[in-house]
C-alpha atoms as a PDB file:
ATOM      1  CA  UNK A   1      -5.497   6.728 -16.964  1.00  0.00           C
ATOM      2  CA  UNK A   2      -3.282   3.851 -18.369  1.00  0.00           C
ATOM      3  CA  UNK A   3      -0.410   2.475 -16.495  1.00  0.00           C
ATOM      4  CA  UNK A   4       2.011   4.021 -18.551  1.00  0.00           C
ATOM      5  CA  UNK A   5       1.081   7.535 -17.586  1.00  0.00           C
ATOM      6  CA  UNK A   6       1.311   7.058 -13.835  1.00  0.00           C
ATOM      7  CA  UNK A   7       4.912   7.752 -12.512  1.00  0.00           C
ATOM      8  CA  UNK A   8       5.712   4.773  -9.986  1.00  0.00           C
ATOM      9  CA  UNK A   9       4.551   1.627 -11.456  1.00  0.00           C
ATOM     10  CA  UNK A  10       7.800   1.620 -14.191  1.00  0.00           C
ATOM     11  CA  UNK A  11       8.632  -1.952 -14.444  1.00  0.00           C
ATOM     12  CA  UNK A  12       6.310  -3.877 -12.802  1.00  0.00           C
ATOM     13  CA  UNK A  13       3.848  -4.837 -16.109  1.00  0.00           C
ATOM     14  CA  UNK A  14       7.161  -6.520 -17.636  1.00  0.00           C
ATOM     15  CA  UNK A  15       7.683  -8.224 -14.653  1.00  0.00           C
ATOM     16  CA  UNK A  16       4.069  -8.566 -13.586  1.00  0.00           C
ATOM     17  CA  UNK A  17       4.488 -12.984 -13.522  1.00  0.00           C
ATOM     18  CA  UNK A  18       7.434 -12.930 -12.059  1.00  0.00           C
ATOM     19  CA  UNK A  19       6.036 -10.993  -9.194  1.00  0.00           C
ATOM     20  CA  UNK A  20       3.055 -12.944  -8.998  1.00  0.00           C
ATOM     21  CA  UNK A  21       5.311 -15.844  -7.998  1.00  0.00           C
ATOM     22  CA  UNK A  22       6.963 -13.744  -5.280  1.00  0.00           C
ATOM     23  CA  UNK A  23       4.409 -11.705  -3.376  1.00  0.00           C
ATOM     24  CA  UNK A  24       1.689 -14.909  -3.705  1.00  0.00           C
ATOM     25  CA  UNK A  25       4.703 -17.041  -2.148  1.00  0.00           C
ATOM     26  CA  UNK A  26       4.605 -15.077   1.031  1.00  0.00           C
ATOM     27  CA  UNK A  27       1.349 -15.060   3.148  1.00  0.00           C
ATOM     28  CA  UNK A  28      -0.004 -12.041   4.335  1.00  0.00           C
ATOM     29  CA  UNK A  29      -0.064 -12.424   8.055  1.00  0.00           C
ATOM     30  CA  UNK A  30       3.540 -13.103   7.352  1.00  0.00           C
ATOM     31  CA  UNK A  31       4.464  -9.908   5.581  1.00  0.00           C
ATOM     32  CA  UNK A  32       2.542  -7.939   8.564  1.00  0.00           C
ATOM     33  CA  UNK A  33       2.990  -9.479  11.215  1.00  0.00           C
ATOM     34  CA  UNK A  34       4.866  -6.005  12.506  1.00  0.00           C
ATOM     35  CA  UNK A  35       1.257  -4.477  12.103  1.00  0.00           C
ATOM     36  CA  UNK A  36      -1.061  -7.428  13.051  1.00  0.00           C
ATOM     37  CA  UNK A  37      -2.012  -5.509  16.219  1.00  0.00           C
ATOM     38  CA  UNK A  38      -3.841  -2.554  14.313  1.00  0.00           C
ATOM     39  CA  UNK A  39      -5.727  -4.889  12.060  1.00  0.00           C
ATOM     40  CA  UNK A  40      -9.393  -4.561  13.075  1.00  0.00           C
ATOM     41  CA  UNK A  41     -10.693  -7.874  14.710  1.00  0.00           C
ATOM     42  CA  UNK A  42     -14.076  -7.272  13.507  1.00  0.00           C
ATOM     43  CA  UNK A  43     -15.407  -6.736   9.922  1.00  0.00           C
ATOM     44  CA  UNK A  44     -14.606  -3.384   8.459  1.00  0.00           C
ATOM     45  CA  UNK A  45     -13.995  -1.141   5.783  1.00  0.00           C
ATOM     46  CA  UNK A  46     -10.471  -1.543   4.197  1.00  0.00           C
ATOM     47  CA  UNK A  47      -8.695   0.649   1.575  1.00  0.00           C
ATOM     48  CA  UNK A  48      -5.580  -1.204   0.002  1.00  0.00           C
ATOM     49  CA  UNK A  49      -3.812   1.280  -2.271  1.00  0.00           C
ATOM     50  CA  UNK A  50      -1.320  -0.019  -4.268  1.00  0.00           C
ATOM     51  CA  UNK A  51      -3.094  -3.810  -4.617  1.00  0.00           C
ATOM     52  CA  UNK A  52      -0.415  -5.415  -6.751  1.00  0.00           C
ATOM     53  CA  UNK A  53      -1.042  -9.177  -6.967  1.00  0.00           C
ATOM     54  CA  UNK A  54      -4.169  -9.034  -4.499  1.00  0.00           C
ATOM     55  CA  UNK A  55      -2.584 -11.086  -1.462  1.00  0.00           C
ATOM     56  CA  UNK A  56      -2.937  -8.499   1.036  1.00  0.00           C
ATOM     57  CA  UNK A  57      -6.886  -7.751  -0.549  1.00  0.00           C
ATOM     58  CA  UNK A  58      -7.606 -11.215  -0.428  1.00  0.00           C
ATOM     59  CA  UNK A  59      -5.908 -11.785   3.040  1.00  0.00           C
ATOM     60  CA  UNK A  60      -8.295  -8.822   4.353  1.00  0.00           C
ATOM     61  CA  UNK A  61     -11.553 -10.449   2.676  1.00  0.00           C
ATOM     62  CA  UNK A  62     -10.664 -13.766   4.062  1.00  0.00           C
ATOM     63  CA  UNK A  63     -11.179 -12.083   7.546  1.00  0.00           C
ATOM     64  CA  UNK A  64     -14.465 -10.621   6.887  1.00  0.00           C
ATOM     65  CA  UNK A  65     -13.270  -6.753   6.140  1.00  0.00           C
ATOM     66  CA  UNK A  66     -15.004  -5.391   2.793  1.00  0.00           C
ATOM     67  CA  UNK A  67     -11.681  -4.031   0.763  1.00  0.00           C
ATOM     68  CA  UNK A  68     -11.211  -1.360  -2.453  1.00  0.00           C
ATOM     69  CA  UNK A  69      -8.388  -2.769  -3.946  1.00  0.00           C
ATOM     70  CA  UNK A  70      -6.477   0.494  -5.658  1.00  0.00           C
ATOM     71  CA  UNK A  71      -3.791  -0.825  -8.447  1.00  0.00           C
ATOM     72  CA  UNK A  72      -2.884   1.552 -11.228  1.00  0.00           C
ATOM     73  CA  UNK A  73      -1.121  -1.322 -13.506  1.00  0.00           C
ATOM     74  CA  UNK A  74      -3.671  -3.461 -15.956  1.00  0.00           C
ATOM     75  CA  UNK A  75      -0.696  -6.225 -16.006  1.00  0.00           C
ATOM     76  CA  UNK A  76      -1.457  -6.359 -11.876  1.00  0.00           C
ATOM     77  CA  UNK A  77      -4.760  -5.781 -11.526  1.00  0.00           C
ATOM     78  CA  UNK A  78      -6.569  -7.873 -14.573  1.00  0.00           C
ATOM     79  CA  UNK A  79      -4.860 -10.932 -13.114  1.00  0.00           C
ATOM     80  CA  UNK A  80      -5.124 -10.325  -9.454  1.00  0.00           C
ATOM     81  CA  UNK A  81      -8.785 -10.043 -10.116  1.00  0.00           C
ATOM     82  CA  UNK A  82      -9.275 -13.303 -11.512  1.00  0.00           C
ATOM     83  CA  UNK A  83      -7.045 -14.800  -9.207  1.00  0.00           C
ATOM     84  CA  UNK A  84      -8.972 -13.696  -5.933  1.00  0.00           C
ATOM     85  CA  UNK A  85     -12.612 -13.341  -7.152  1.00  0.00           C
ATOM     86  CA  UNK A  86     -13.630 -12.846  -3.687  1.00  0.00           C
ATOM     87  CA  UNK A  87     -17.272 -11.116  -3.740  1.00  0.00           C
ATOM     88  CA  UNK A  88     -16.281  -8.470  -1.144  1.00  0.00           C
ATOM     89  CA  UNK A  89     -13.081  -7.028  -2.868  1.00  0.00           C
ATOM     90  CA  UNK A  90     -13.808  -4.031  -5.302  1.00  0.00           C
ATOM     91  CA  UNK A  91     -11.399  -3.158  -7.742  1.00  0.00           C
ATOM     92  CA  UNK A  92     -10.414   0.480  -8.895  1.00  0.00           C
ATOM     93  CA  UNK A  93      -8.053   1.317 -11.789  1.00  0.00           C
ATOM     94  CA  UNK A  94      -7.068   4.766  -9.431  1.00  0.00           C
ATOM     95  CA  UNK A  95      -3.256   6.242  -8.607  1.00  0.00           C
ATOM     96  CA  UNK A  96      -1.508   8.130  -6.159  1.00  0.00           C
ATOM     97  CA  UNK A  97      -1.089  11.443  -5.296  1.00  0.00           C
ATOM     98  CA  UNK A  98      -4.890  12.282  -6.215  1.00  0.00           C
ATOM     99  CA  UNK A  99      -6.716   9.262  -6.242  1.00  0.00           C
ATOM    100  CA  UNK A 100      -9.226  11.216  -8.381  1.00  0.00           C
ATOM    101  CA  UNK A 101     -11.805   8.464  -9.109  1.00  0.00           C
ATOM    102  CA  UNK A 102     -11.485   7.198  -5.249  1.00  0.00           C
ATOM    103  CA  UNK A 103     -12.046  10.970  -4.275  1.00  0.00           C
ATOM    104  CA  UNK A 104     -15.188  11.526  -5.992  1.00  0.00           C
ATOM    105  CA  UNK A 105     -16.698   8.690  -3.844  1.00  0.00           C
ATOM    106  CA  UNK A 106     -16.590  10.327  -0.864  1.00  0.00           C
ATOM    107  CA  UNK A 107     -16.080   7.619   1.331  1.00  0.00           C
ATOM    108  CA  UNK A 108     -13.619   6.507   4.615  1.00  0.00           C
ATOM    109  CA  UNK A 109     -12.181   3.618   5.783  1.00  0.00           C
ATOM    110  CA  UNK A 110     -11.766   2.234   9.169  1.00  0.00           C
ATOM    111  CA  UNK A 111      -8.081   1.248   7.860  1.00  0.00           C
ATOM    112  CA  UNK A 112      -5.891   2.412   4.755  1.00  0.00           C
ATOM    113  CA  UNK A 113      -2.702   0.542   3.957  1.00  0.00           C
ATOM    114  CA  UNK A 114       0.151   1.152   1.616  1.00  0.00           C
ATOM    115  CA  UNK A 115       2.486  -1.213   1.462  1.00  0.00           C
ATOM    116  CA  UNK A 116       5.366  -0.665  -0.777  1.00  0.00           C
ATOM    117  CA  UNK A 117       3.783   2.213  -2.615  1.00  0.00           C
ATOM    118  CA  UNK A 118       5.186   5.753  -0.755  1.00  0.00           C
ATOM    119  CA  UNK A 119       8.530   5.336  -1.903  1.00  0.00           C
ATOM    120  CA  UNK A 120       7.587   5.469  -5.991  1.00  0.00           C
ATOM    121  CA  UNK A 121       6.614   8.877  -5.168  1.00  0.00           C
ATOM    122  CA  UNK A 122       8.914  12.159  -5.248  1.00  0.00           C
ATOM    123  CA  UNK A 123       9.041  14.618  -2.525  1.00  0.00           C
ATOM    124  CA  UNK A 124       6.291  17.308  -4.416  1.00  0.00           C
ATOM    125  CA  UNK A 125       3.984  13.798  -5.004  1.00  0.00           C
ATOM    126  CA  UNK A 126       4.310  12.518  -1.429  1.00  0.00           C
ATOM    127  CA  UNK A 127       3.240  16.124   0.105  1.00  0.00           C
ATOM    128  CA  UNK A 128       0.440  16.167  -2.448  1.00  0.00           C
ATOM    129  CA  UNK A 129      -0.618  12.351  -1.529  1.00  0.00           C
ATOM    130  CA  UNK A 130      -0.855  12.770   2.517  1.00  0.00           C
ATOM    131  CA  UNK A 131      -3.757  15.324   2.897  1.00  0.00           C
ATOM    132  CA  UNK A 132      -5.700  12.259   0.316  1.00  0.00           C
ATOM    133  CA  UNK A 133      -4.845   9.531   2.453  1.00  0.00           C
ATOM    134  CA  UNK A 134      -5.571  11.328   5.712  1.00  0.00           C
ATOM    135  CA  UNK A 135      -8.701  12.519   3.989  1.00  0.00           C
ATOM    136  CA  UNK A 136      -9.804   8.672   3.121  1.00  0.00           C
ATOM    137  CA  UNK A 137      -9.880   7.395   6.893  1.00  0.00           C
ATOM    138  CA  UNK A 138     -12.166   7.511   9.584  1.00  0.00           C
ATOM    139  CA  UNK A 139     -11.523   9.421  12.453  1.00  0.00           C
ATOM    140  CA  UNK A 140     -10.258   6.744  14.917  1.00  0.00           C
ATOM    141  CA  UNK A 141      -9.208   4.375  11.601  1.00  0.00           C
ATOM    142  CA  UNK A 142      -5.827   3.326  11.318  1.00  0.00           C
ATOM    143  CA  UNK A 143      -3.379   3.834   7.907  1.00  0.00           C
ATOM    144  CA  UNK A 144      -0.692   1.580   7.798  1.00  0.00           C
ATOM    145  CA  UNK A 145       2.671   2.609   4.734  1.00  0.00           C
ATOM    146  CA  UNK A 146       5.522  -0.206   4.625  1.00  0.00           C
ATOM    147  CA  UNK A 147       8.338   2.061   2.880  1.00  0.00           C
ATOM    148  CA  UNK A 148      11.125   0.261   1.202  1.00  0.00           C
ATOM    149  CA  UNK A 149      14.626   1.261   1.858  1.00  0.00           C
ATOM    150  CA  UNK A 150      18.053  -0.211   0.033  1.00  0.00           C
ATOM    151  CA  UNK A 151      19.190  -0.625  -3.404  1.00  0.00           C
ATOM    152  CA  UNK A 152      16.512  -0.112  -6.445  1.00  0.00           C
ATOM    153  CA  UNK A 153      15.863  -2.328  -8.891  1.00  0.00           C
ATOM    154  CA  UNK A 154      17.016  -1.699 -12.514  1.00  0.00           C
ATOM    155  CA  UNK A 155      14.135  -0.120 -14.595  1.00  0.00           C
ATOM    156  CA  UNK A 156      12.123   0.756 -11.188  1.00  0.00           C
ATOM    157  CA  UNK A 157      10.756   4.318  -9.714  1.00  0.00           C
ATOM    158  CA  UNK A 158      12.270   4.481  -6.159  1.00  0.00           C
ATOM    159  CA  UNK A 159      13.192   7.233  -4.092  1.00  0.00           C
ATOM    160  CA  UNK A 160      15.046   6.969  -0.188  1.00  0.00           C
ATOM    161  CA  UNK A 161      12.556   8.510   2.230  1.00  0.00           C
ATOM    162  CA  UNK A 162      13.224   8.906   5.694  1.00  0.00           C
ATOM    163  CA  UNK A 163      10.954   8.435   8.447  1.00  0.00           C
ATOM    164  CA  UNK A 164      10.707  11.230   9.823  1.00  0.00           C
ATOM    165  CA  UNK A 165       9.619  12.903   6.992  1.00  0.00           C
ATOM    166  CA  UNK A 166       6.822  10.841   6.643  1.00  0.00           C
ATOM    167  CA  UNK A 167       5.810  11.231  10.262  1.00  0.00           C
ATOM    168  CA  UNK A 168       5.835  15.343   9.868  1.00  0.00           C
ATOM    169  CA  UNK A 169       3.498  15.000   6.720  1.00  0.00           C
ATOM    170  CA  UNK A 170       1.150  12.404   8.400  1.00  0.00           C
ATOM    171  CA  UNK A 171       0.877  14.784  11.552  1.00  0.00           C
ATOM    172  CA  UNK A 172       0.106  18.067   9.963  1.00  0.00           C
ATOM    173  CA  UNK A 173      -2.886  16.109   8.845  1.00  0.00           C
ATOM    174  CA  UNK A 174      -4.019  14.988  12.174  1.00  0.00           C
ATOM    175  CA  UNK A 175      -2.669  11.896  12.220  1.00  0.00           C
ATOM    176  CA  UNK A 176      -1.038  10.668  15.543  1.00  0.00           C
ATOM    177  CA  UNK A 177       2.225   8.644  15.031  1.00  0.00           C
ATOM    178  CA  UNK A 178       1.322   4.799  17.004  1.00  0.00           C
ATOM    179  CA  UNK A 179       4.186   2.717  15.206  1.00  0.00           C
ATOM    180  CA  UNK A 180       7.840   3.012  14.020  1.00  0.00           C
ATOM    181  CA  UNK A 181       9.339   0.187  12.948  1.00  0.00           C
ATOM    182  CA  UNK A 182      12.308  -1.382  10.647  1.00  0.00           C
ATOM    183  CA  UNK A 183      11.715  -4.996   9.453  1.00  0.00           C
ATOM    184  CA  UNK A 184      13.759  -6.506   7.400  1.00  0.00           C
ATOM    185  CA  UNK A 185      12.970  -8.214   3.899  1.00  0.00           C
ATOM    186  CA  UNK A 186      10.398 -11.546   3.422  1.00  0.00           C
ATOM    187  CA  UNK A 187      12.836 -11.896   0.346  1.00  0.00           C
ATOM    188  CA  UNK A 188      15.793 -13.598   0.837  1.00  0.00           C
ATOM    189  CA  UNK A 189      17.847 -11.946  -2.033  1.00  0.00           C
ATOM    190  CA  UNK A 190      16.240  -8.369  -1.035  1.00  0.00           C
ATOM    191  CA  UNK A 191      17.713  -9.342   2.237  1.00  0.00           C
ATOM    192  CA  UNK A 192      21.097  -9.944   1.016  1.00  0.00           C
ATOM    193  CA  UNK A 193      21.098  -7.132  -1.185  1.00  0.00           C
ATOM    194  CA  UNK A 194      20.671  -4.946   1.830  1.00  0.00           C
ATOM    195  CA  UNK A 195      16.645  -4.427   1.493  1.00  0.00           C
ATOM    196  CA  UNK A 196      14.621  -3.586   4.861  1.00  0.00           C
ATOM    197  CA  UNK A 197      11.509  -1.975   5.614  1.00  0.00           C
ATOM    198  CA  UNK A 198       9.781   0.794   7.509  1.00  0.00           C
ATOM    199  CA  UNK A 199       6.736   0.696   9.053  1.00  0.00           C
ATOM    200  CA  UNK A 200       5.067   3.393   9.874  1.00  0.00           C
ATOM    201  CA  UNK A 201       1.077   3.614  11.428  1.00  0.00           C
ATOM    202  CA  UNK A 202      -0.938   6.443  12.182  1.00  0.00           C
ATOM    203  CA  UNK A 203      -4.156   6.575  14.137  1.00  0.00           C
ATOM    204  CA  UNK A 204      -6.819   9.821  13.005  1.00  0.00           C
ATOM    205  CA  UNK A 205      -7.567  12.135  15.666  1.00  0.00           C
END
């Protein structure tokens, strides 16, 4: 499936450099320190859907965790591969709601995180995604979504999504609410355009 085909990643090939610059800019315990807490200490299995630039993959490997790295868009991926060539990050060309080639797999994670990656989704795509991502973690593991709220950028996919939506979905598939949080930007100029976050984890069973 080529980039173009999956609904969600509209704009970010053409702007693929320019994003490089921003999300690389930012370190990782930075972005998360909200979620820090639910991190595993020790090494572990660690599903990041919605990759992008490979910060947050990287970050993980860094810390001994063994990461799939999930990022639809060649523009992202291609380069985010070469620029963290760590041995213990595997890359998949997969996409939300199905996740069809992580599916067939079979495997779970001991934490899956989605960081700025629910909200490219509409309401029929989101219901369809949750039973996958529950699905995908350990019972016990930990999935971590960072939802985007405020204004959307010209030529982007973005929908508002409220938390409590997201909560209901994630608990009809067993998962038990453990954070609720707003944050606002790492951005400066996403913080003065009004941009803040939610964070939202879930523990299974």
């Amino acid at each position: 499936m080529t980039s173009a085909q999956v609904s969600g990643t509209e704009g970010y090939a053409d702007e693929a450099e320019e994003l490089f610059r921003l999300y690389e800019a930012i370190p990782a315990a930075d972005a998360h320190r909200s979620v820090l807490h639910l991190i595993p200490q020790t090494p572990a299995r660690v599903l990041d859907i919605g990759s992008g630039t490979g910060r947050d993959a990287a970050w993980f490997a860094s810390r001994g965790h063994r990461v799939v790295a999930v990022e639809p868009t060649d523009a992202m991926r291609i380069p985010a591969k070469a620029l963290h060539p760590q041995p213990n990050i595997e890359w998949l060309d997969d996409s939300l709601p199905e996740l069809a080639l992580l599916r067939t797999r079979r495997e779970t994670f001991d934490l899956v995180m989605l960081t700025a990656v629910w909200m490219h989704l509409d309401e029929a795509q989101r219901r369809r995604a949750m039973p996958v991502v529950a699905a995908l973690v350990r019972p016990g593991g930990a999935i971590i979504m960072k939802i985007r709220n405020g204004p959307v950028p010209a030529g982007r996919r973005m929908f508002q999504i409220t938390a409590e939506e997201t909560i209901e979905l994630a608990q009809a598939e067993g998962l038990r609410l453990v954070l609720n949080a707003r944050t606002e930007s790492s951005q400066e100029s996403n913080r003065l355009a009004g941009v803040n976050w939610t964070n939202l984890a879930f523990v299974k069973g």
